[in-house]
Protein backbone atom coordinates (compact mmCIF):
# COMPACT_ATOMS: atom_id res chain seq x y z
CA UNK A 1 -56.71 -46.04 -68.59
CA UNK A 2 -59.53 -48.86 -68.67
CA UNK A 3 -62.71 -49.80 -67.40
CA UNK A 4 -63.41 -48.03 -64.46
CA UNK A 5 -60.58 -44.39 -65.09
CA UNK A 6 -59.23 -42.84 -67.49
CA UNK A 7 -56.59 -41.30 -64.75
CA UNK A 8 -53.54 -40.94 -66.50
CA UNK A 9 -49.62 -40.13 -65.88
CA UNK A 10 -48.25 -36.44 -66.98
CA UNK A 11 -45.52 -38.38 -68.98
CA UNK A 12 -48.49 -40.33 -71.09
CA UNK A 13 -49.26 -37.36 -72.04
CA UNK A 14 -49.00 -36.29 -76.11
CA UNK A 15 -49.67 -33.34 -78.48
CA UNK A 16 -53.26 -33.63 -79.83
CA UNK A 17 -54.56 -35.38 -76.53
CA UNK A 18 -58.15 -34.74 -75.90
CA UNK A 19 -57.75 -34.54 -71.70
CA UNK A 20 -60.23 -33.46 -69.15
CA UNK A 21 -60.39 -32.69 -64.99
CA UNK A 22 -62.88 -33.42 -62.88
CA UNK A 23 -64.35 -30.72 -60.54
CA UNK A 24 -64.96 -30.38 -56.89
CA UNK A 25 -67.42 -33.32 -55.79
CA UNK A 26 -67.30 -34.71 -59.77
CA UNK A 27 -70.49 -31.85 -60.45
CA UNK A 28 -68.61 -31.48 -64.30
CA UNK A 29 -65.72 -31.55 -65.78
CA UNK A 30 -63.20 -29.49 -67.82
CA UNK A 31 -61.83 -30.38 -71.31
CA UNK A 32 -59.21 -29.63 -73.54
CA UNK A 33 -56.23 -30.16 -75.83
CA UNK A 34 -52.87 -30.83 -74.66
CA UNK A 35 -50.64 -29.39 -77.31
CA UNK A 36 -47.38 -30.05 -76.09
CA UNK A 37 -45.03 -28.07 -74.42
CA UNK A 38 -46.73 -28.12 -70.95
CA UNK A 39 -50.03 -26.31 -72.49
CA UNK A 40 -53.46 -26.54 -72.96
CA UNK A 41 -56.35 -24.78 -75.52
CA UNK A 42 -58.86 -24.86 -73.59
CA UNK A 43 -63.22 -22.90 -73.99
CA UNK A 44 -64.11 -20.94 -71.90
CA UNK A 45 -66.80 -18.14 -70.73
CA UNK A 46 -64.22 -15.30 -72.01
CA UNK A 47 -61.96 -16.74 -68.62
CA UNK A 48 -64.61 -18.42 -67.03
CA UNK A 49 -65.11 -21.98 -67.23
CA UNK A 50 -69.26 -22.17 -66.97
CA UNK A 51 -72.44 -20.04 -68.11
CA UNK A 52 -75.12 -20.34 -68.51
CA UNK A 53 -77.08 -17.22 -67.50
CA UNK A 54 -78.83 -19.36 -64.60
CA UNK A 55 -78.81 -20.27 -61.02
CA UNK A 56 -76.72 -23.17 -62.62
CA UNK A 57 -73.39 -21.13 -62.80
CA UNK A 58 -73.65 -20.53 -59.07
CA UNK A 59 -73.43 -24.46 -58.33
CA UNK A 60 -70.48 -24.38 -60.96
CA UNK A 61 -68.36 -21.88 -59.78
CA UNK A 62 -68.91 -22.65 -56.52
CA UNK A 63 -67.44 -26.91 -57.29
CA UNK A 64 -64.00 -25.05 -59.10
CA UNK A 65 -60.65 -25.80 -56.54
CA UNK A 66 -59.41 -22.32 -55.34
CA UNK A 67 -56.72 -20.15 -57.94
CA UNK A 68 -53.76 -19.16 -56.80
CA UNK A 69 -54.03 -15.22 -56.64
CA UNK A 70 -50.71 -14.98 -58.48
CA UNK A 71 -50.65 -14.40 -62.06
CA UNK A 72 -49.08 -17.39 -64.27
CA UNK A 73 -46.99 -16.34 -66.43
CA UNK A 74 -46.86 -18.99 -69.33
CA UNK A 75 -50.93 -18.87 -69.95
CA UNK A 76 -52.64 -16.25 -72.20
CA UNK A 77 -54.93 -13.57 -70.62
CA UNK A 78 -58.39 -14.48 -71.33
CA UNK A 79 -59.60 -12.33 -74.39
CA UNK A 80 -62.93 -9.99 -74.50
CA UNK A 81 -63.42 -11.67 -78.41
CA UNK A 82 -63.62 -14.66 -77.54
CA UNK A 83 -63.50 -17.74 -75.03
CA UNK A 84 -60.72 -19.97 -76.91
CA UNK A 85 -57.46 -19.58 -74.48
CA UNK A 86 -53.84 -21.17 -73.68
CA UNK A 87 -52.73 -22.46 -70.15
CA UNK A 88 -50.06 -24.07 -68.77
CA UNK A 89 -51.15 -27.73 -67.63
CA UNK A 90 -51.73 -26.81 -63.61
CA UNK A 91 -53.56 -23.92 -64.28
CA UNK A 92 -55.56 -26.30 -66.62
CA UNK A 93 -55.64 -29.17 -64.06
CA UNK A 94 -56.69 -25.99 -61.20
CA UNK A 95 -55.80 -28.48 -58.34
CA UNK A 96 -57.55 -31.48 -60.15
CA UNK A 97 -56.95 -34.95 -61.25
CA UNK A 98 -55.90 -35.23 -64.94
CA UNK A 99 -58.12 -37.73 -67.49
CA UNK A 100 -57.44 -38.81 -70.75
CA UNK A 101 -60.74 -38.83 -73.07
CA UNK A 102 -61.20 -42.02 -75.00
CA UNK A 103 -62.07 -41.93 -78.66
CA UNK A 104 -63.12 -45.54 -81.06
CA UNK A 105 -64.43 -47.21 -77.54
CA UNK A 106 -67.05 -50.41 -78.23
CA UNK A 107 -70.72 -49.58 -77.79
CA UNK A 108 -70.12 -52.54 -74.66
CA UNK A 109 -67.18 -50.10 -73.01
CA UNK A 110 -69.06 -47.08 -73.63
CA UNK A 111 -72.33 -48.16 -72.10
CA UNK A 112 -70.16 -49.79 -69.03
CA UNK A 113 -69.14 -45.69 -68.34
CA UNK A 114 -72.75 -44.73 -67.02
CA UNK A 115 -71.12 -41.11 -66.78
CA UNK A 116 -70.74 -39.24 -69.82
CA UNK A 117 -68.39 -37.16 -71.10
CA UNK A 118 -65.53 -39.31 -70.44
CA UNK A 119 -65.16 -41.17 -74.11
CA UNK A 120 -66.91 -41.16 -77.21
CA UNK A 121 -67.78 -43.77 -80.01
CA UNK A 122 -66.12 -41.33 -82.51
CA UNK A 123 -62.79 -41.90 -84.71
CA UNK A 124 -60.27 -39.05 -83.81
CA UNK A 125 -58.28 -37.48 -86.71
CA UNK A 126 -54.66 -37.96 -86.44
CA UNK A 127 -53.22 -35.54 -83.69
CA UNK A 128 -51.34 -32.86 -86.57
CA UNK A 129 -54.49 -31.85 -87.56
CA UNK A 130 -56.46 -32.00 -84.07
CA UNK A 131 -53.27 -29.25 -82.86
CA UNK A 132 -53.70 -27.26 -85.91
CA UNK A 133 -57.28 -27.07 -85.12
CA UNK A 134 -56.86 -25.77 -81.60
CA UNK A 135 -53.99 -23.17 -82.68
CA UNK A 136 -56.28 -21.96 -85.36
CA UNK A 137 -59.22 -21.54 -83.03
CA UNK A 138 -56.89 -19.91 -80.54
CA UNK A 139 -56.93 -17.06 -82.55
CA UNK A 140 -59.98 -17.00 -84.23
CA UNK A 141 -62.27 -18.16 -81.26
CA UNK A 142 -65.04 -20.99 -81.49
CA UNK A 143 -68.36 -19.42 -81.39
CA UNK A 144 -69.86 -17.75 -77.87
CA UNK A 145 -70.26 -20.18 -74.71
CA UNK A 146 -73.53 -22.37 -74.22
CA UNK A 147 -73.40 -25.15 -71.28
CA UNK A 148 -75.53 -27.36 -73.00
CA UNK A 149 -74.82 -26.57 -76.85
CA UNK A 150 -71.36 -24.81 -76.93
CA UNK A 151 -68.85 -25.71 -74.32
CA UNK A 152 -65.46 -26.78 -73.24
CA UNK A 153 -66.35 -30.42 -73.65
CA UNK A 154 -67.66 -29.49 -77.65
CA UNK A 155 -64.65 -27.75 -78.42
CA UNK A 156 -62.27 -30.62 -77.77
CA UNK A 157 -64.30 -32.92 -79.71
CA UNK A 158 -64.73 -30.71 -82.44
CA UNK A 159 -60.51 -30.52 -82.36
CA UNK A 160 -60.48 -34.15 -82.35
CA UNK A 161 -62.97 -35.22 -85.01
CA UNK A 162 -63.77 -32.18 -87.12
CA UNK A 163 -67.31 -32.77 -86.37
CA UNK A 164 -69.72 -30.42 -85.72
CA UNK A 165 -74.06 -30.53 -84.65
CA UNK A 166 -74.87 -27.54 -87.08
CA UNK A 167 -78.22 -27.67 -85.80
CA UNK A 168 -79.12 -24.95 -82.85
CA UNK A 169 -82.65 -27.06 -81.75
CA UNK A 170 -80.35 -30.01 -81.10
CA UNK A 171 -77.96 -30.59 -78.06
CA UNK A 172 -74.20 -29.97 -78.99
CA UNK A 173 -71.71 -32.95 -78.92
CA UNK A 174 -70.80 -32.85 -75.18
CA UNK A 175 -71.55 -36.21 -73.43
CA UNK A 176 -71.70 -34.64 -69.98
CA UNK A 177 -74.61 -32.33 -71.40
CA UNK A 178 -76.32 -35.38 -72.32
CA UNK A 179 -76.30 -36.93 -68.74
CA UNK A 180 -77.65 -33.80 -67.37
CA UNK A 181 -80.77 -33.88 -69.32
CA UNK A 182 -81.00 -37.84 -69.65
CA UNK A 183 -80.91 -38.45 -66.14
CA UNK A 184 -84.59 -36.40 -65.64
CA UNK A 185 -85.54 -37.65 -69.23
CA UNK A 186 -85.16 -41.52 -68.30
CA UNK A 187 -87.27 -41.12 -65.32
CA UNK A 188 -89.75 -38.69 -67.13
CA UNK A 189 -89.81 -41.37 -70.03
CA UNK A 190 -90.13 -44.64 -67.65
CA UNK A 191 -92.72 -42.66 -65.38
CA UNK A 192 -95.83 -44.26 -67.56
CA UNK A 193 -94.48 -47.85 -66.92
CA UNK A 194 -96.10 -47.86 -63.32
CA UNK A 195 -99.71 -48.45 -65.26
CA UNK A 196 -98.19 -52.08 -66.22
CA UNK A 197 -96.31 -53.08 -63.20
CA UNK A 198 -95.54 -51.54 -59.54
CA UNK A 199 -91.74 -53.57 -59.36
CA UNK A 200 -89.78 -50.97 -58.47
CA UNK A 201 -86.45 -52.63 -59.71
CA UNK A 202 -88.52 -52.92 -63.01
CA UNK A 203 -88.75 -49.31 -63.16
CA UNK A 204 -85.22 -49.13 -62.12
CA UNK A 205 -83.86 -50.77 -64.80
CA UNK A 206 -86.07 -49.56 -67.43
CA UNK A 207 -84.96 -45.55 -66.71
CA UNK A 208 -81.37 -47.40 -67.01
CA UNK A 209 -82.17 -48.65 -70.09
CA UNK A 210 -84.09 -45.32 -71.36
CA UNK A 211 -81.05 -42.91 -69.69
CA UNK A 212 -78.33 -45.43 -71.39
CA UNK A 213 -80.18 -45.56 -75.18
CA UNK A 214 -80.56 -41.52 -74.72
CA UNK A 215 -76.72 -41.24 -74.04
CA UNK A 216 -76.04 -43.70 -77.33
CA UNK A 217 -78.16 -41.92 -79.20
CA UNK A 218 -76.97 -38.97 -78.60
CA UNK A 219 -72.67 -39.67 -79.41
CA UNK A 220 -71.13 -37.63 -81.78
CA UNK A 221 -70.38 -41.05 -83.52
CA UNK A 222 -73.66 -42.29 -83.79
CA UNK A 223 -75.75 -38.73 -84.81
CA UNK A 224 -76.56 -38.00 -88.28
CA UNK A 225 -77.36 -34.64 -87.88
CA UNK A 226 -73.21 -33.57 -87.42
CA UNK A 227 -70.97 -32.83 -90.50
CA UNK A 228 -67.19 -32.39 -90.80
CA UNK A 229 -66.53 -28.42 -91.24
CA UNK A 230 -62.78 -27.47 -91.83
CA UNK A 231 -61.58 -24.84 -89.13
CA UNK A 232 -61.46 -22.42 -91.51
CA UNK A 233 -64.46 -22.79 -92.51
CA UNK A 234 -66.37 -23.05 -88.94
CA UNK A 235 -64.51 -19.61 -88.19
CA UNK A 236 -66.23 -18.62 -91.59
CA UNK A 237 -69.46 -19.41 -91.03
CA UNK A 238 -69.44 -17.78 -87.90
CA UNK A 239 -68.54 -14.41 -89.03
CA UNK A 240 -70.77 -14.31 -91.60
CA UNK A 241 -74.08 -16.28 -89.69
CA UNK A 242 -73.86 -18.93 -91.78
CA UNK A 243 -73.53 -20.93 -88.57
CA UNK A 244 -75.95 -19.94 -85.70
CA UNK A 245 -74.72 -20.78 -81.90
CA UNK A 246 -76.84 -19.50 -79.45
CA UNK A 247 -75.40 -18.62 -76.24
């Protein structure tokens, strides 16, 4: 890992690892938690890895490497309750390039990654309990599937840090999510600056600046608006409404 990747080596790899592919022409990727033994826990649209109930999921599906037609036999049939399931690492990876997610980084190193979704200012927990808290949700599922508020990217942070945006009018803890909509928002946001000056490399670097402070902002580790909820207790809360996730 470093600067630039976060490419790793299979043997690196350790229970409680918060890992992630990248998709066909880098459109998103797809997390998840290696819990030893060759498998993943992994969210997903009940099987699917996107939706979003718009045109979106069509540019999705269409970036995900082609399935072999054969049925694995290690991973877990996707169930109708819920989107929470087990693979084996390849039919994680689907053809891809595996990354390791990077938790603790310095405001300087995450900044320098201009692409989010690929490390976090956020302590993880120590990797016992980030397992547990995949098993447990492999069972009792991790709310329905939202791109922006609820997906694979929030369930392995939620796994690694216990952390959760309770929330529904806010975005959910996914960094990728975030440079989706800070990407239009920095040049929305820097679009009044051409009153004061007509640089263009001025307006340049001021959406960098805006679409950088909006991904900051926005890290699990710097939001005040998250708490830590036990496993149990998410799983809870969702049963009885106490915890609202749209889908």
């Amino acid at each position: 890992m470093g600067l630039l990747s976060n490419r790793i080596d299979r043997s690196s790899l350790k229970p409680g690892d918060h890992i992630y592919s990248w998709r066909t022409a880098y459109i998103y990727a797809h997390h998840g938690i290696y819990v030893g033994d060759n498998k993943v826990i992994h969210f997903t649209r009940r099987g699917q890895e996107v939706g979003t109930g718009t045109v979106l999921d069509h540019i999705l599906v269409s970036s995900i490497p082609n399935r072999s037609t054969v049925p694995c036999t290690v991973c877990t049939p996707p169930s109708d309750g819920h989107g929470v399931v087990s693979s084996c690492l390849d039919c994680f990876l689907a053809g891809g390039i595996l990354y390791r997610f990077e938790y603790a980084v310095t405001p300087a190193i995450f900044l320098a990654k201009a692409r989010g979704g690929t490390c976090t200012l956020a302590v993880s927990d120590p990797d016992g309990i980030v397992v547990h808290r995949a098993n447990y949700l492999l069972t009792n599922g991790f709310g329905l599937y939202n791109v922006f508020k609820n997906n694979c990217e929030d369930f392995a942070i939620y796994c690694k840090t216990g952390l959760l945006v309770v929330d529904d009018s806010t975005m959910g803890q996914s960094g990728q999510a975030v440079s989706i909509i800070g990407g239009p928002l920095a040049a929305v946001m820097s679009t009044p600056l051409r009153l004061v000056t007509t640089n263009v490399y001025g307006m340049v670097a001021t959406a960098v600046g805006v679409y950088c402070a909006s991904r900051y902002a926005a890290d699990i580790g710097m939001r005040r608006d998250v708490m830590k909820v036990s496993a149990e207790d998410l799983t809870t809360r969702l049963t009885t409404g106490l915890l609202q996730v749209v889908s």
